[in-house]
PDB file of N, CA and C in Angstrom:
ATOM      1  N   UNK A   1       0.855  -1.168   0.000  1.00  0.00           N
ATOM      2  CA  UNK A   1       0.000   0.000   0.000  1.00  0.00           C
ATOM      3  C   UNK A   1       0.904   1.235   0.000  1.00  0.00           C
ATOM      4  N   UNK A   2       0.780   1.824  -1.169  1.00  0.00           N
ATOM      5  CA  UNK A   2       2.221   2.832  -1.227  1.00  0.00           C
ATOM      6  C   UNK A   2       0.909   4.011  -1.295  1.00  0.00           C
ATOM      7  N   UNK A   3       0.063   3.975  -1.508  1.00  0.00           N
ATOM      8  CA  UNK A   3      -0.804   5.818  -2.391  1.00  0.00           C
ATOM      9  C   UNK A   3      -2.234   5.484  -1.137  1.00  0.00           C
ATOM     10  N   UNK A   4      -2.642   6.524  -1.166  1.00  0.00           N
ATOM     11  CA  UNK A   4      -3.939   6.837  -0.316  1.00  0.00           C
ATOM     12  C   UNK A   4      -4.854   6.088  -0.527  1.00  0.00           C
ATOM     13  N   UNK A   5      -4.947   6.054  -1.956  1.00  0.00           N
ATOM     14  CA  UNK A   5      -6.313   5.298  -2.750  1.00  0.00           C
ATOM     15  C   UNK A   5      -5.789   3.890  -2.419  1.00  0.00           C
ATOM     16  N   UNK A   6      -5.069   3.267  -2.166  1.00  0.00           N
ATOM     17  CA  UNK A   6      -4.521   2.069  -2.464  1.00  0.00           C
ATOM     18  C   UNK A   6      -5.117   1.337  -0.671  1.00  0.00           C
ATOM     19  N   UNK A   7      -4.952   2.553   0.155  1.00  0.00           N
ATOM     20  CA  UNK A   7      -5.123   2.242   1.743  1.00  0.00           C
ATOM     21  C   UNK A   7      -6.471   2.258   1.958  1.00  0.00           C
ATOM     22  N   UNK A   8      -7.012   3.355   1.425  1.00  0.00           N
ATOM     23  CA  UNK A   8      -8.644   3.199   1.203  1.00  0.00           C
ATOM     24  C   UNK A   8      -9.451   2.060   0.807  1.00  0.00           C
ATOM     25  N   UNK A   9      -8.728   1.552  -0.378  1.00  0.00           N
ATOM     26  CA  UNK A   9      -9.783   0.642  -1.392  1.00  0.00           C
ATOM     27  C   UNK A   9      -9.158  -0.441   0.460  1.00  0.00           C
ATOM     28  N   UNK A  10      -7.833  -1.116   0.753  1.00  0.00           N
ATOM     29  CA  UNK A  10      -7.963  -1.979   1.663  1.00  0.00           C
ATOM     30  C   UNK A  10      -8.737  -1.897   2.878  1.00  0.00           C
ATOM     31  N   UNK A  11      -8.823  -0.861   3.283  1.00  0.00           N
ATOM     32  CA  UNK A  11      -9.557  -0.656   4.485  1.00  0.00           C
ATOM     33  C   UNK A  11     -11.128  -0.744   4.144  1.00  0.00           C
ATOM     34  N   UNK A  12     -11.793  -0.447   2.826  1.00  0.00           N
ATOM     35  CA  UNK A  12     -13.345  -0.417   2.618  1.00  0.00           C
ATOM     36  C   UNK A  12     -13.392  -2.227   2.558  1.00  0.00           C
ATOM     37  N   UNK A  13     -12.611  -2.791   1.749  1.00  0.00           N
ATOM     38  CA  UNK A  13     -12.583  -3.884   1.536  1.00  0.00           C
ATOM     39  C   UNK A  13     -12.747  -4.532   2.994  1.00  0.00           C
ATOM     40  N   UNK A  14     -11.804  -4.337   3.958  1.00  0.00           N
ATOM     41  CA  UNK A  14     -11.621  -4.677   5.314  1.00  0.00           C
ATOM     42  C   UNK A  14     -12.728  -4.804   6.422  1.00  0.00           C
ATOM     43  N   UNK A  15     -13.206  -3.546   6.046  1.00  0.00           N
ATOM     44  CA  UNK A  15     -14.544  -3.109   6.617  1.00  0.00           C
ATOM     45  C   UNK A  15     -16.215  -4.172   6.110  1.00  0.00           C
ATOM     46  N   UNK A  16     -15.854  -4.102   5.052  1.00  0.00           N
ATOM     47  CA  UNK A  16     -16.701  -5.138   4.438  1.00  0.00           C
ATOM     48  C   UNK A  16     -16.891  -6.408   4.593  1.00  0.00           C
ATOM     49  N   UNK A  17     -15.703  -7.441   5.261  1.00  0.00           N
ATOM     50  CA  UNK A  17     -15.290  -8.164   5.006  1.00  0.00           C
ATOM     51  C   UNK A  17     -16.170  -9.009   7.210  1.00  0.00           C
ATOM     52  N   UNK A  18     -15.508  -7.535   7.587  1.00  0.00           N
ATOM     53  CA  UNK A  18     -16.280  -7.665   9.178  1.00  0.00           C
ATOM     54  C   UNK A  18     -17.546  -7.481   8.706  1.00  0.00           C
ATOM     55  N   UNK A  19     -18.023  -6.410   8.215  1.00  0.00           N
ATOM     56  CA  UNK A  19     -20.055  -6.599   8.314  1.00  0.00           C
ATOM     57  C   UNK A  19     -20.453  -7.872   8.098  1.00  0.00           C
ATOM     58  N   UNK A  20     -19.687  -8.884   6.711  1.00  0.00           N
ATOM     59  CA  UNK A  20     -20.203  -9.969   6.240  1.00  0.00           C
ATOM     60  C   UNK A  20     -20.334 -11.064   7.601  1.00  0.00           C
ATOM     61  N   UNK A  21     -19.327 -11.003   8.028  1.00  0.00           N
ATOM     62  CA  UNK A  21     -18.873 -11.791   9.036  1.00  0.00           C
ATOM     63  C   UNK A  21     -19.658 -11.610   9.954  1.00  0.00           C
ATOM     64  N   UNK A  22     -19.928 -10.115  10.765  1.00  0.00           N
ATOM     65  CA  UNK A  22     -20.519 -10.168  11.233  1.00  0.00           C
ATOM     66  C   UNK A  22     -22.144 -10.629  11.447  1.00  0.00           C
ATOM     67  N   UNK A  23     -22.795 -10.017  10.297  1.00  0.00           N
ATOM     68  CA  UNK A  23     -23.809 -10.506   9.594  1.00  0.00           C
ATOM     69  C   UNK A  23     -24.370 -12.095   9.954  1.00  0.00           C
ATOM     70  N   UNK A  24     -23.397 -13.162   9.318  1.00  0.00           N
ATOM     71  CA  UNK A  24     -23.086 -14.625   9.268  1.00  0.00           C
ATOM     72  C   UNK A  24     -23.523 -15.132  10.524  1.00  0.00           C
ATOM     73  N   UNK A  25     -22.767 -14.309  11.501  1.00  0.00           N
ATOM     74  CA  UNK A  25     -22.487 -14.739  12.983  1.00  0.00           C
ATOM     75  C   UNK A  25     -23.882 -14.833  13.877  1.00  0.00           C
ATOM     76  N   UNK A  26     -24.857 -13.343  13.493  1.00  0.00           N
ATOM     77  CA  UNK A  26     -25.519 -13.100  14.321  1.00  0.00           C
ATOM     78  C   UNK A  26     -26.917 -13.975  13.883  1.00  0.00           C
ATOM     79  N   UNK A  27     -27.081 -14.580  15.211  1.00  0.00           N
ATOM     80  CA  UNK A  27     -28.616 -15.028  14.454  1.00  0.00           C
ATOM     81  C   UNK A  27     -30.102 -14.416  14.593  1.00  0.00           C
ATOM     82  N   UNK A  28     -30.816 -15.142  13.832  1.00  0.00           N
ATOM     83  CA  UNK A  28     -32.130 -14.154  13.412  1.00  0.00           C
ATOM     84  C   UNK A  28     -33.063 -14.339  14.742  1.00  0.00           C
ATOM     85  N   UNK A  29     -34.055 -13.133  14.611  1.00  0.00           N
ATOM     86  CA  UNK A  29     -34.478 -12.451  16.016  1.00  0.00           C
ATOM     87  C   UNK A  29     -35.941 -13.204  15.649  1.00  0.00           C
ATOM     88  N   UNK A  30     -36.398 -13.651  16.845  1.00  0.00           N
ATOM     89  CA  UNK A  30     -37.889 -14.435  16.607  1.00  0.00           C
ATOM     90  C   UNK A  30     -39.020 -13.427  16.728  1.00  0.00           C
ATOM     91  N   UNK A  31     -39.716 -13.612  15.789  1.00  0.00           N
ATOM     92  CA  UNK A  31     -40.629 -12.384  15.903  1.00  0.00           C
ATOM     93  C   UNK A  31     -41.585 -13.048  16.929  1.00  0.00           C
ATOM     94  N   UNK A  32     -41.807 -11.866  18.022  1.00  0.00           N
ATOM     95  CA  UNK A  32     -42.594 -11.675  19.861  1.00  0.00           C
ATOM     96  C   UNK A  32     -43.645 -11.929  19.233  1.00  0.00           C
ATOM     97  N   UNK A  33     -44.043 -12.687  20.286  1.00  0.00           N
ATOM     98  CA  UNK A  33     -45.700 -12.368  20.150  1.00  0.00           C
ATOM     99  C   UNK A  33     -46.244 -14.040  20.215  1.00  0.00           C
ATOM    100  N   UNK A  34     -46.996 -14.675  18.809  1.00  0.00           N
ATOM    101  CA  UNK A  34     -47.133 -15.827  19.045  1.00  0.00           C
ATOM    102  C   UNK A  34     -46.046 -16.940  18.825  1.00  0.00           C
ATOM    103  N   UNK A  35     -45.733 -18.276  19.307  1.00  0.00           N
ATOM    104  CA  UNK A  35     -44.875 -18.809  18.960  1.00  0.00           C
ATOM    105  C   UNK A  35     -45.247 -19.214  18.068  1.00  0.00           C
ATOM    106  N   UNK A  36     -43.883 -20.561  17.522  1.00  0.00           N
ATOM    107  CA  UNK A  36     -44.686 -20.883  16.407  1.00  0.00           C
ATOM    108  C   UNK A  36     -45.536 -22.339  16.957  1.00  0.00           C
ATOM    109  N   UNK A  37     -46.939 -22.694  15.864  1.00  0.00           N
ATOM    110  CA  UNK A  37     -47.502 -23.928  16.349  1.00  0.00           C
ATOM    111  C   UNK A  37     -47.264 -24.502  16.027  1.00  0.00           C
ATOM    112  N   UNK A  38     -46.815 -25.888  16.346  1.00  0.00           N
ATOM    113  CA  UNK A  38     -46.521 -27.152  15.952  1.00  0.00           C
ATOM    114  C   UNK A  38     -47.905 -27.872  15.782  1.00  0.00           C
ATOM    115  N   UNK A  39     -47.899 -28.725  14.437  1.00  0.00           N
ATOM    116  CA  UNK A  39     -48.638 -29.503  13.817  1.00  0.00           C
ATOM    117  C   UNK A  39     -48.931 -30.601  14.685  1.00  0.00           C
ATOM    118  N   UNK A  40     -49.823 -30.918  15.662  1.00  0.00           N
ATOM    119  CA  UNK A  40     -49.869 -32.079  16.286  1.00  0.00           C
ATOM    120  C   UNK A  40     -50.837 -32.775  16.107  1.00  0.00           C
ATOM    121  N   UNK A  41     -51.185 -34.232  15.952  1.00  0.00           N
ATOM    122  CA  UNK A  41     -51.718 -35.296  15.178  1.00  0.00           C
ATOM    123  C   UNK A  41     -53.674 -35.008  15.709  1.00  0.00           C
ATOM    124  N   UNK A  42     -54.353 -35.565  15.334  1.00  0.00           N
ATOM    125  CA  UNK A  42     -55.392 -35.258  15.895  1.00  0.00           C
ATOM    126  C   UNK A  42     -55.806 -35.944  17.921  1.00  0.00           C
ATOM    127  N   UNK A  43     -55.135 -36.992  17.498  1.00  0.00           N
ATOM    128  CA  UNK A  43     -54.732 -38.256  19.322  1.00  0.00           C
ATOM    129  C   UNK A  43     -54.577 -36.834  20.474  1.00  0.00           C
ATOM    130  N   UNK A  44     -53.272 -36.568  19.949  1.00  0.00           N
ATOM    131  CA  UNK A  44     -52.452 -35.100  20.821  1.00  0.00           C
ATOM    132  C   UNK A  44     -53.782 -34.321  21.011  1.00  0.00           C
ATOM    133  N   UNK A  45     -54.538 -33.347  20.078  1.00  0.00           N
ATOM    134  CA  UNK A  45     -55.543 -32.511  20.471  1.00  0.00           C
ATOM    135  C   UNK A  45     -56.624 -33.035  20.830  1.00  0.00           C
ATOM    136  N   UNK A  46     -56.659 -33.809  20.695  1.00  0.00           N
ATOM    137  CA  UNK A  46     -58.029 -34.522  21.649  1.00  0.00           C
ATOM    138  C   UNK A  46     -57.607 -34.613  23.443  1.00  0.00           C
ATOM    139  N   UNK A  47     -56.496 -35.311  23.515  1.00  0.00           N
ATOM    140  CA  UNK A  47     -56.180 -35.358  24.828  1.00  0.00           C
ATOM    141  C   UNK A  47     -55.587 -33.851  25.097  1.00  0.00           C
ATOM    142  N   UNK A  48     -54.789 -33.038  24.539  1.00  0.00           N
ATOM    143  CA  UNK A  48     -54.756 -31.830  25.205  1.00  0.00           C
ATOM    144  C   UNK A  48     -56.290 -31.186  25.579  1.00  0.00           C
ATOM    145  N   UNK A  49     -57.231 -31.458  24.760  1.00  0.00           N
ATOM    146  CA  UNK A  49     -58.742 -31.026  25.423  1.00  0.00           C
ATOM    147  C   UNK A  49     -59.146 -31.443  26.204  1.00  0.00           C
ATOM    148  N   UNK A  50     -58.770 -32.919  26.759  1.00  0.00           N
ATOM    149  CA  UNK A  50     -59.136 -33.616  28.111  1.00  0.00           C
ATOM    150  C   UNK A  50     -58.700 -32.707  28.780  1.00  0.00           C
ATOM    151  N   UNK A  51     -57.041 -32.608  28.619  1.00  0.00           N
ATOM    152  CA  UNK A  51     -56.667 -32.083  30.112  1.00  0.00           C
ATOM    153  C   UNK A  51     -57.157 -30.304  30.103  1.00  0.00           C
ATOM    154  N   UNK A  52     -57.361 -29.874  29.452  1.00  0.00           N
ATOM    155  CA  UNK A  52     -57.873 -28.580  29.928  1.00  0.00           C
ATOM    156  C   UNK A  52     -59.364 -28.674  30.706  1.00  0.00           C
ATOM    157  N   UNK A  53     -60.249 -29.677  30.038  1.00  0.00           N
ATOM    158  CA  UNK A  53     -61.230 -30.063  30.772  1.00  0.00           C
ATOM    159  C   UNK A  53     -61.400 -30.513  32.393  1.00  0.00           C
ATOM    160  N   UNK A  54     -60.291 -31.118  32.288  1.00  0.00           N
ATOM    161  CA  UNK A  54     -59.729 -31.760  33.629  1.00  0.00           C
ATOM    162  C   UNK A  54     -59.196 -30.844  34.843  1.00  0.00           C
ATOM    163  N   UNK A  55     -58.304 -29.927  33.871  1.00  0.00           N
ATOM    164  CA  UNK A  55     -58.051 -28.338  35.057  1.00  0.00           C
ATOM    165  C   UNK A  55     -59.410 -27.546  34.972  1.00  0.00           C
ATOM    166  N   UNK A  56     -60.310 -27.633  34.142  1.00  0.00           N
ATOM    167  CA  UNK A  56     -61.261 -26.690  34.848  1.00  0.00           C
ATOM    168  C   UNK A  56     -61.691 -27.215  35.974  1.00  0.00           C
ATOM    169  N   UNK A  57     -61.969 -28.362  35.468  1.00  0.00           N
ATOM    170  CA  UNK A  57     -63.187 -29.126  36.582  1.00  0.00           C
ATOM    171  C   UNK A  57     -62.160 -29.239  38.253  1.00  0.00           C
ATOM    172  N   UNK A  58     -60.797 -29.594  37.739  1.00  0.00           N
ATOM    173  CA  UNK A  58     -59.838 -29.495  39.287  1.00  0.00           C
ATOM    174  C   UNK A  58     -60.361 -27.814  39.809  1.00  0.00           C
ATOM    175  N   UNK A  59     -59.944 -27.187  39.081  1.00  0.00           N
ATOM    176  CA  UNK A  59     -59.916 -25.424  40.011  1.00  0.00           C
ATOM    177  C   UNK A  59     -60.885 -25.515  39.873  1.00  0.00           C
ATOM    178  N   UNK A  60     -62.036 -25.735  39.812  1.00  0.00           N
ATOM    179  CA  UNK A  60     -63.817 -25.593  40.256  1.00  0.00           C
ATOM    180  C   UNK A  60     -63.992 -25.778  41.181  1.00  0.00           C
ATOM    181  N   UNK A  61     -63.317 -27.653  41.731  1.00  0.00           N
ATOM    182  CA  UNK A  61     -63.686 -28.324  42.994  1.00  0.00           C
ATOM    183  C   UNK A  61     -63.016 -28.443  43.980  1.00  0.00           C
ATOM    184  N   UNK A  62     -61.127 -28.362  43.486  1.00  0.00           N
ATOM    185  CA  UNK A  62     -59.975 -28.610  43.895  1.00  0.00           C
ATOM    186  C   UNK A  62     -60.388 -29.990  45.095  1.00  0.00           C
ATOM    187  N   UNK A  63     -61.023 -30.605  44.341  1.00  0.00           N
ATOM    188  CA  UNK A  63     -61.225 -32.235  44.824  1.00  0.00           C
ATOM    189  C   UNK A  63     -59.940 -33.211  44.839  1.00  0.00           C
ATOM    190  N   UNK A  64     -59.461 -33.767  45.501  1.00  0.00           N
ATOM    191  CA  UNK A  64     -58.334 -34.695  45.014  1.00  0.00           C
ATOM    192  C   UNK A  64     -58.468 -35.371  44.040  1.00  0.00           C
ATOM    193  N   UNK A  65     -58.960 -36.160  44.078  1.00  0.00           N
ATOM    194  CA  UNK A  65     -59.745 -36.492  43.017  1.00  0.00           C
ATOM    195  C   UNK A  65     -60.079 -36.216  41.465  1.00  0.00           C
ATOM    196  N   UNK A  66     -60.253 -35.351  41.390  1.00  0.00           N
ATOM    197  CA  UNK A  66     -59.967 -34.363  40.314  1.00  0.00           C
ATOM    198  C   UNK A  66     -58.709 -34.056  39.981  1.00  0.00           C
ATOM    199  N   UNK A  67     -57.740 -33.645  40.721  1.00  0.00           N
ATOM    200  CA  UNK A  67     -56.371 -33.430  40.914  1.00  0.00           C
ATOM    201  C   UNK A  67     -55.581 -34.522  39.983  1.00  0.00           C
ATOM    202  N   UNK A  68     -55.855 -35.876  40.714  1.00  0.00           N
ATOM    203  CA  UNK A  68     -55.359 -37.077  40.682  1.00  0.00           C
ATOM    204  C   UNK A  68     -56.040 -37.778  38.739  1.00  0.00           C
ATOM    205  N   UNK A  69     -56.750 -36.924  38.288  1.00  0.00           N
ATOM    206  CA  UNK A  69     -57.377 -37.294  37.267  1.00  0.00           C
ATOM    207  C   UNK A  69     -56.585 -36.333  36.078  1.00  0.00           C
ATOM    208  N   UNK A  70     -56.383 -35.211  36.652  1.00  0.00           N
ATOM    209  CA  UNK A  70     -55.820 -34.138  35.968  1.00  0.00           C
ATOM    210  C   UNK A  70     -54.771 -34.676  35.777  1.00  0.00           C
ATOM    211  N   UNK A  71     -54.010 -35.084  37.272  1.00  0.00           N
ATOM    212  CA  UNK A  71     -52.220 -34.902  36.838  1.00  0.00           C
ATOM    213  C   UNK A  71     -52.250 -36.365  36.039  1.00  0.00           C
ATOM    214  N   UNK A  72     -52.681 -37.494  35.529  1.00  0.00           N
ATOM    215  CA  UNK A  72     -52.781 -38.658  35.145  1.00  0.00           C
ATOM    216  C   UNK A  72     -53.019 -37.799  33.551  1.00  0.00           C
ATOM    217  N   UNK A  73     -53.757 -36.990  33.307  1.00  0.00           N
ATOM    218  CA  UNK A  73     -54.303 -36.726  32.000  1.00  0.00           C
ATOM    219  C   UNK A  73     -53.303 -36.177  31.350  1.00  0.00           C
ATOM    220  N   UNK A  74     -52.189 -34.980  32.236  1.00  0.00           N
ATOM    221  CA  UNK A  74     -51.392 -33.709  32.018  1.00  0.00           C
ATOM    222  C   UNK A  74     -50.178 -35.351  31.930  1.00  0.00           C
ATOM    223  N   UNK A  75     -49.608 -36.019  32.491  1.00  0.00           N
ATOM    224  CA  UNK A  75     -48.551 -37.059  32.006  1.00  0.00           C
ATOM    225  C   UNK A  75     -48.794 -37.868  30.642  1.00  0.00           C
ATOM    226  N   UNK A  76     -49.913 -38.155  30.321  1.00  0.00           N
ATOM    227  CA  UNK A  76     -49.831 -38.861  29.313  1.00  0.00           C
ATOM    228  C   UNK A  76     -49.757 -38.047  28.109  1.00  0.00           C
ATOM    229  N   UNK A  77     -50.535 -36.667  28.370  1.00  0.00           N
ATOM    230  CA  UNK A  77     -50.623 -35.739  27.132  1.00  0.00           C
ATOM    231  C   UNK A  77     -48.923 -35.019  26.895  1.00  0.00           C
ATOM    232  N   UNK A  78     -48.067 -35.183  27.967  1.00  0.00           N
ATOM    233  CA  UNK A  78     -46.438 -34.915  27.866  1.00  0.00           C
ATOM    234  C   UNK A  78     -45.677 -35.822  27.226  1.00  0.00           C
ATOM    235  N   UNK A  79     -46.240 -37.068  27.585  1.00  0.00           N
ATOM    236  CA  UNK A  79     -45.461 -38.279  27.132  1.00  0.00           C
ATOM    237  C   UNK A  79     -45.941 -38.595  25.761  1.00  0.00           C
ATOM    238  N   UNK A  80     -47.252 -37.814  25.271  1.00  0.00           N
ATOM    239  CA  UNK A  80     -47.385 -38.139  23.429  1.00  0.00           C
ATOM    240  C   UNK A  80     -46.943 -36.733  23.011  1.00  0.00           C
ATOM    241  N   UNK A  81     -46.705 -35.752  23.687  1.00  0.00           N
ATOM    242  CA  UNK A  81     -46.011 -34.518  22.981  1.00  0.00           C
ATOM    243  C   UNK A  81     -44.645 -35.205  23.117  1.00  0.00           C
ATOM    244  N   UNK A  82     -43.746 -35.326  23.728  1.00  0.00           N
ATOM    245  CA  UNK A  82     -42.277 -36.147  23.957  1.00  0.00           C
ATOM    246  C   UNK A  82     -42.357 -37.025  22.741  1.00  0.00           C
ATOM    247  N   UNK A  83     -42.580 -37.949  22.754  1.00  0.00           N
ATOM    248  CA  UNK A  83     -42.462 -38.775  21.812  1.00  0.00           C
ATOM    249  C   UNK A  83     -42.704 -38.275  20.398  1.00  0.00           C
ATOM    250  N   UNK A  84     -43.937 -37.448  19.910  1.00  0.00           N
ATOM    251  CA  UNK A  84     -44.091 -36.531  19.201  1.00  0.00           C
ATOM    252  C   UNK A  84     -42.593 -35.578  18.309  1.00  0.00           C
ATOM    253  N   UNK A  85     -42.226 -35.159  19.403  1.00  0.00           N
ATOM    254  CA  UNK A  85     -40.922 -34.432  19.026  1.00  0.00           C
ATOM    255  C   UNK A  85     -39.902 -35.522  18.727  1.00  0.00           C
ATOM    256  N   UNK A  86     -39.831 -36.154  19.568  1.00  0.00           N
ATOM    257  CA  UNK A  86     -38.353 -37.249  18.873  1.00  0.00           C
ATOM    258  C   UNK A  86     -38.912 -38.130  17.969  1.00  0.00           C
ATOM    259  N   UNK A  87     -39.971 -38.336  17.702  1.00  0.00           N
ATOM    260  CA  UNK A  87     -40.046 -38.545  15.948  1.00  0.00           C
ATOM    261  C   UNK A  87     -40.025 -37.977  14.875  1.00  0.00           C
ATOM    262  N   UNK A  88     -40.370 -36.466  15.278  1.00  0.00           N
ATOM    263  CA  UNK A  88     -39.636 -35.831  14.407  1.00  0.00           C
ATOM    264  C   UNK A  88     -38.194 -35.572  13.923  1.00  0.00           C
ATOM    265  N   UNK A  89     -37.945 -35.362  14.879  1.00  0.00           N
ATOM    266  CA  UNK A  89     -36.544 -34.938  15.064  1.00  0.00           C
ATOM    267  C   UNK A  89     -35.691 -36.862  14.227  1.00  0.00           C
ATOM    268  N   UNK A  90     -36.276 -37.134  14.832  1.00  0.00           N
ATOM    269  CA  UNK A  90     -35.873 -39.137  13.880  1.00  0.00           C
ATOM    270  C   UNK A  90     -35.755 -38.921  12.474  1.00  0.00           C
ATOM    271  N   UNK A  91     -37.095 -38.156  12.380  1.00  0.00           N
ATOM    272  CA  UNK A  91     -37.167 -38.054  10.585  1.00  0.00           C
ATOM    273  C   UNK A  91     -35.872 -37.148   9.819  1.00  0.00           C
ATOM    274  N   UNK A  92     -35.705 -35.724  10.830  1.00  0.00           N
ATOM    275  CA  UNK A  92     -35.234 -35.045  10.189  1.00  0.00           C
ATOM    276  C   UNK A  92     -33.450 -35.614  10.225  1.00  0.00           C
ATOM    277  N   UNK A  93     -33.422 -36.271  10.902  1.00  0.00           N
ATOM    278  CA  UNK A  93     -31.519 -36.627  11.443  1.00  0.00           C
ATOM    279  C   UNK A  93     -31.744 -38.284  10.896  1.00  0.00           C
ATOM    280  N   UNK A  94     -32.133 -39.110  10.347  1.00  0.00           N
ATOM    281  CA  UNK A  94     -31.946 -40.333   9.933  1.00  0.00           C
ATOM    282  C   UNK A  94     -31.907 -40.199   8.447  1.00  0.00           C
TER     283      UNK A  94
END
């Protein structure tokens, strides 16, 4: 780099070279608000409607009973969302 222009053009180049980079690096911002929904089979939304059914009727009566029906409803509807996801995730990595 002997002339002005010669230090310039390296340094714009230089400069350019970090935005890209930088750019690359940063990752993209999730747009607030709703997440996104996952596609779940019709089995899944049926039993996620149990269990909301199941917490109304618990905070109505706060019966044990109810409780004991809820938390039975809220495990199985975790354990077909769980499984849910690692079959996906099967599909996408096999």
């Amino acid at each position: 780099m002997k002339t002005k222009k010669e230090l310039e053009k390296h340094t714009e180049n230089y400069i350019e070279k970090i935005k890209r980079a930088a750019t690359a690096a940063t990752p993209e911002l999730r747009v607030k608000g709703k997440p996104t929904e996952i596609a779940y089979s019709s089995e899944i939304k049926e039993h996620i409607k149990k269990r909301r059914r199941a917490r109304r009727i618990w905070h109505t009566t706060r019966n044990p009973v109810d409780k004991n029906t809820f938390n039975n409803i809220s495990n199985k509807v975790n354990r077909l969302i769980k499984n849910f996801k690692l079959e996906g995730f099967k599909k996408c990595y096999s």
